[in-house]
N, C-alpha and C. Protein backbone atom coordinates (compact mmCIF):
# COMPACT_ATOMS: atom_id res chain seq x y z
N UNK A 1 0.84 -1.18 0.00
CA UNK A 1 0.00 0.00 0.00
C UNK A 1 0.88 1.24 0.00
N UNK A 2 0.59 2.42 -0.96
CA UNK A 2 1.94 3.22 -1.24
C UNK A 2 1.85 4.21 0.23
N UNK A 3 0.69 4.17 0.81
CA UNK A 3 0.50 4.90 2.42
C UNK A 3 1.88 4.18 3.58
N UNK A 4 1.41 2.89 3.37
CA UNK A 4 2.72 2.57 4.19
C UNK A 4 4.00 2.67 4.02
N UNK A 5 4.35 2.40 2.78
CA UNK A 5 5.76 3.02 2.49
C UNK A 5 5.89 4.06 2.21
N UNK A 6 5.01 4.82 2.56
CA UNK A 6 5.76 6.38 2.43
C UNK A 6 5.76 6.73 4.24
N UNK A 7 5.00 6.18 4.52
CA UNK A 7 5.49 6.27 6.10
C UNK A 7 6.67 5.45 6.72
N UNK A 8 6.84 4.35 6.11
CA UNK A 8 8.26 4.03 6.02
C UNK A 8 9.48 4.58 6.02
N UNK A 9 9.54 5.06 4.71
CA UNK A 9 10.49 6.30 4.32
C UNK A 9 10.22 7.23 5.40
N UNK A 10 9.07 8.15 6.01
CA UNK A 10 9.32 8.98 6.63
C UNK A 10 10.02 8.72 7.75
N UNK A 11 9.48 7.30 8.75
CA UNK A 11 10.21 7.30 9.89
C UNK A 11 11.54 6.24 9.45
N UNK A 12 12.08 6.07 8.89
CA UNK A 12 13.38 5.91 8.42
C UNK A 12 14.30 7.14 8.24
N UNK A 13 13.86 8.17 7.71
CA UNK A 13 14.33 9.60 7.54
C UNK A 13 14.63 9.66 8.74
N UNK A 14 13.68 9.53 9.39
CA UNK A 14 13.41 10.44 10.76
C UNK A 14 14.00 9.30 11.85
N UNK A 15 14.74 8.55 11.50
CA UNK A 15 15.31 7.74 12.69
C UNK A 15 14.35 6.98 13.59
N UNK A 16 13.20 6.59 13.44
CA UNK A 16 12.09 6.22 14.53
C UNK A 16 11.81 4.48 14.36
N UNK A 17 13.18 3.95 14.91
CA UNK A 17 13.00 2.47 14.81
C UNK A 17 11.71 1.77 15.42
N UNK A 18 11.34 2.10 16.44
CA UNK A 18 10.14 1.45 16.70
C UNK A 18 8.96 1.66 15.74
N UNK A 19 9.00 2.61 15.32
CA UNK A 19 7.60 2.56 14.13
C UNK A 19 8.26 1.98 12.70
N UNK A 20 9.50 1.44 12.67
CA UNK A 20 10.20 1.31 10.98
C UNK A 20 9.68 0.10 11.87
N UNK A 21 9.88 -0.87 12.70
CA UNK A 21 9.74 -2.21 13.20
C UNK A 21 7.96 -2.21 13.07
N UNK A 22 7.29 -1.25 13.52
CA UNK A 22 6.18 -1.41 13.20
C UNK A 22 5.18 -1.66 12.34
N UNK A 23 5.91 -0.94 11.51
CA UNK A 23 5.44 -0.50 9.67
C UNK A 23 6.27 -1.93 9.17
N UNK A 24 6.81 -2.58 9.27
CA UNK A 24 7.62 -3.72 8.50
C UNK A 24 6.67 -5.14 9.03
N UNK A 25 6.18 -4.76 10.68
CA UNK A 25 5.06 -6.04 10.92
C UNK A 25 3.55 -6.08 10.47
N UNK A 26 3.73 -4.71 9.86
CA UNK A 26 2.34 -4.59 9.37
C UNK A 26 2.29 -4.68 8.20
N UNK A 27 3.29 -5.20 7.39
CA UNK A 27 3.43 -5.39 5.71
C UNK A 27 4.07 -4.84 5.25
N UNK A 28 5.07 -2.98 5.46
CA UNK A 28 5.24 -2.51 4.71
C UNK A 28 7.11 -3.05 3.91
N UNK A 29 6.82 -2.65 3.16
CA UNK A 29 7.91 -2.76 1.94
C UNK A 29 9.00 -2.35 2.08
N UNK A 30 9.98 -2.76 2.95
CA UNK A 30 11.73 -1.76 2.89
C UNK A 30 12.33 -1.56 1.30
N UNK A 31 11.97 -2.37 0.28
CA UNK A 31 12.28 -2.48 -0.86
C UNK A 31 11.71 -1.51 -2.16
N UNK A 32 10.46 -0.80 -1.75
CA UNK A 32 9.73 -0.07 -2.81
C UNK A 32 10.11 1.50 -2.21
N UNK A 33 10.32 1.78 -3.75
CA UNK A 33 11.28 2.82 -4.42
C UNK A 33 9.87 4.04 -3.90
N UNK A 34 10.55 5.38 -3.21
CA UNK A 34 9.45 6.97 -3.68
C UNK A 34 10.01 7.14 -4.57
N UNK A 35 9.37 8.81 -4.57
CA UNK A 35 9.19 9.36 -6.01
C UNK A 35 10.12 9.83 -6.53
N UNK A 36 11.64 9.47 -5.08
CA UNK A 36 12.88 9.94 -6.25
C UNK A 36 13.73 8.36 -6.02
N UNK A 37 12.76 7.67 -6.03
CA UNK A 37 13.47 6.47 -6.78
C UNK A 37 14.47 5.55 -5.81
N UNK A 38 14.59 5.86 -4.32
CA UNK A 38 14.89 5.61 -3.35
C UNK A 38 13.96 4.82 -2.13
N UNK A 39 14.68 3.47 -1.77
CA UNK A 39 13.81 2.71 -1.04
C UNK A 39 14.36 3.13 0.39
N UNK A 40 13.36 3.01 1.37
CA UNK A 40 13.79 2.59 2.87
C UNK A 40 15.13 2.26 3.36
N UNK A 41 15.60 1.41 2.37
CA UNK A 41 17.07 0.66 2.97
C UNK A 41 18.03 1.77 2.69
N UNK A 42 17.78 2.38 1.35
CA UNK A 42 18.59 3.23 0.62
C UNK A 42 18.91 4.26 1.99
N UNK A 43 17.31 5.00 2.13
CA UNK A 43 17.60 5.91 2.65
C UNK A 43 18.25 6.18 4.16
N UNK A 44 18.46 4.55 4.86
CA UNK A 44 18.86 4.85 5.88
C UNK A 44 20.81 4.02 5.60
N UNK A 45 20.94 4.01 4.27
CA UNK A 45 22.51 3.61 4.40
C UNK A 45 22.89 4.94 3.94
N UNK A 46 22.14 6.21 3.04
CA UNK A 46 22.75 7.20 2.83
C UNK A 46 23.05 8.51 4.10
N UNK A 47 21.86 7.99 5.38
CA UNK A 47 21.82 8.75 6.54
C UNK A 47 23.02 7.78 7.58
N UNK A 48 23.18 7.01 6.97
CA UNK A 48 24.57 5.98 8.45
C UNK A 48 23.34 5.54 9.48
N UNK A 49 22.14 5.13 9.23
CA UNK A 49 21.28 4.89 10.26
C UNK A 49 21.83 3.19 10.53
N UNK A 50 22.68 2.96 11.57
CA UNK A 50 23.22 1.82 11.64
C UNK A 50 21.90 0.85 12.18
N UNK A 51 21.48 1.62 13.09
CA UNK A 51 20.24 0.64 14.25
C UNK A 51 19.02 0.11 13.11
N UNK A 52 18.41 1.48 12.09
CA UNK A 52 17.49 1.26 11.43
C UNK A 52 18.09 -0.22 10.04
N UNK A 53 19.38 0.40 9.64
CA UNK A 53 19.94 -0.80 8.86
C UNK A 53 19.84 -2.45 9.42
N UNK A 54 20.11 -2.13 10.51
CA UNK A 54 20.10 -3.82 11.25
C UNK A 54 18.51 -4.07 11.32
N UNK A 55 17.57 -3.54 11.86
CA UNK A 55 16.41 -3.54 11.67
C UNK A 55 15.90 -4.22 9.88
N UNK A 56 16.11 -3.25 9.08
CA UNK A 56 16.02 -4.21 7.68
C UNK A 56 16.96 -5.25 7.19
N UNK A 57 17.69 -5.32 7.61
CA UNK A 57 18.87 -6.86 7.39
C UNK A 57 18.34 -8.20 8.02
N UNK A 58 17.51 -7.68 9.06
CA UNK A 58 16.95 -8.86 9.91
C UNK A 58 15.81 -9.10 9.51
N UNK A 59 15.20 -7.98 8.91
CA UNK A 59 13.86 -8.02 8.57
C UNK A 59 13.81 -9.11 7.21
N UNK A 60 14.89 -8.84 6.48
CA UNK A 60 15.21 -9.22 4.93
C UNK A 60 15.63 -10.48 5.16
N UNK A 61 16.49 -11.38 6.20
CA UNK A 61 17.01 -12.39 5.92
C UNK A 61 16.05 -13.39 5.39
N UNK A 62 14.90 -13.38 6.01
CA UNK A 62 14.17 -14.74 5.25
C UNK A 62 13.88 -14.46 3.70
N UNK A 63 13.98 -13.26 3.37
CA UNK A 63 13.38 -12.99 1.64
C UNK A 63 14.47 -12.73 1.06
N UNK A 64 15.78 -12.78 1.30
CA UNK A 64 17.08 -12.56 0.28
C UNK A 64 17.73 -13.44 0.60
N UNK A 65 18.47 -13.59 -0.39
CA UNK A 65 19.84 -14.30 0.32
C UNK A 65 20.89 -13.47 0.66
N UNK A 66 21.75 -13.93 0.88
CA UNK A 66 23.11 -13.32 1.76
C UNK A 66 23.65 -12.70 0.44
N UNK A 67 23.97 -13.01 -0.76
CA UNK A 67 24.43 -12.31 -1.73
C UNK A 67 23.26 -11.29 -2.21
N UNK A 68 21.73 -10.78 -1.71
CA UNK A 68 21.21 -10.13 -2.76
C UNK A 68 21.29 -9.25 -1.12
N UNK A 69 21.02 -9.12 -0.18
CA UNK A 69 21.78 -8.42 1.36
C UNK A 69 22.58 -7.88 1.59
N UNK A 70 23.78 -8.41 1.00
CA UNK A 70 25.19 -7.60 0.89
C UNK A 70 25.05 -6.12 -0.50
N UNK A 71 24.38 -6.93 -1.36
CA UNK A 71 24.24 -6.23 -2.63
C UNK A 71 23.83 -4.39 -2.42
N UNK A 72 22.49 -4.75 -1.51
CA UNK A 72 21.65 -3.82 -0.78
C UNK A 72 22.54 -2.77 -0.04
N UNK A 73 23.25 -3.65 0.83
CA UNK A 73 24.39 -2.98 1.76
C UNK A 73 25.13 -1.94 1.11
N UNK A 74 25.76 -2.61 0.12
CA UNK A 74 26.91 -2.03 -0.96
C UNK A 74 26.47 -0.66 -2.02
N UNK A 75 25.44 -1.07 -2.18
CA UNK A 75 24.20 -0.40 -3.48
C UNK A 75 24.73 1.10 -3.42
């Protein structure tokens, strides 16, 4: 739903791990791109959000593998 991932993105911006943990148990998408083409994960490896990063690495292990994880990391 593009409501949740844009609230995603916001509290990812905004550093607010308990609601990025929230928004991720309620379905939302660390992987879908806004409107400048930047996902969740993106935006918290371009802010150094280390806590929020571990938050989606853990979130991701069952749906990636370790090579498409690192990829993300690196991106």
């Amino acid at each position: 739903d593009q409501i949740e991932f844009q609230c995603l993105h916001a509290a990812t911006m905004f550093n607010h791990s308990s609601i990025v943990r929230a928004l991720l148990e309620a379905g939302a998408d660390p992987l879908l791109n806004n409107w400048e083409g930047m996902t969740p994960v993106d935006l918290a490896k371009e802010a150094q959000l280390e806590e929020i990063l571990d938050i989606f690495m853990k979130f991701l292990t069952s749906q990636l593998s370790e090579h498409a994880r690192q990829y993300l990391l690196k991106k």
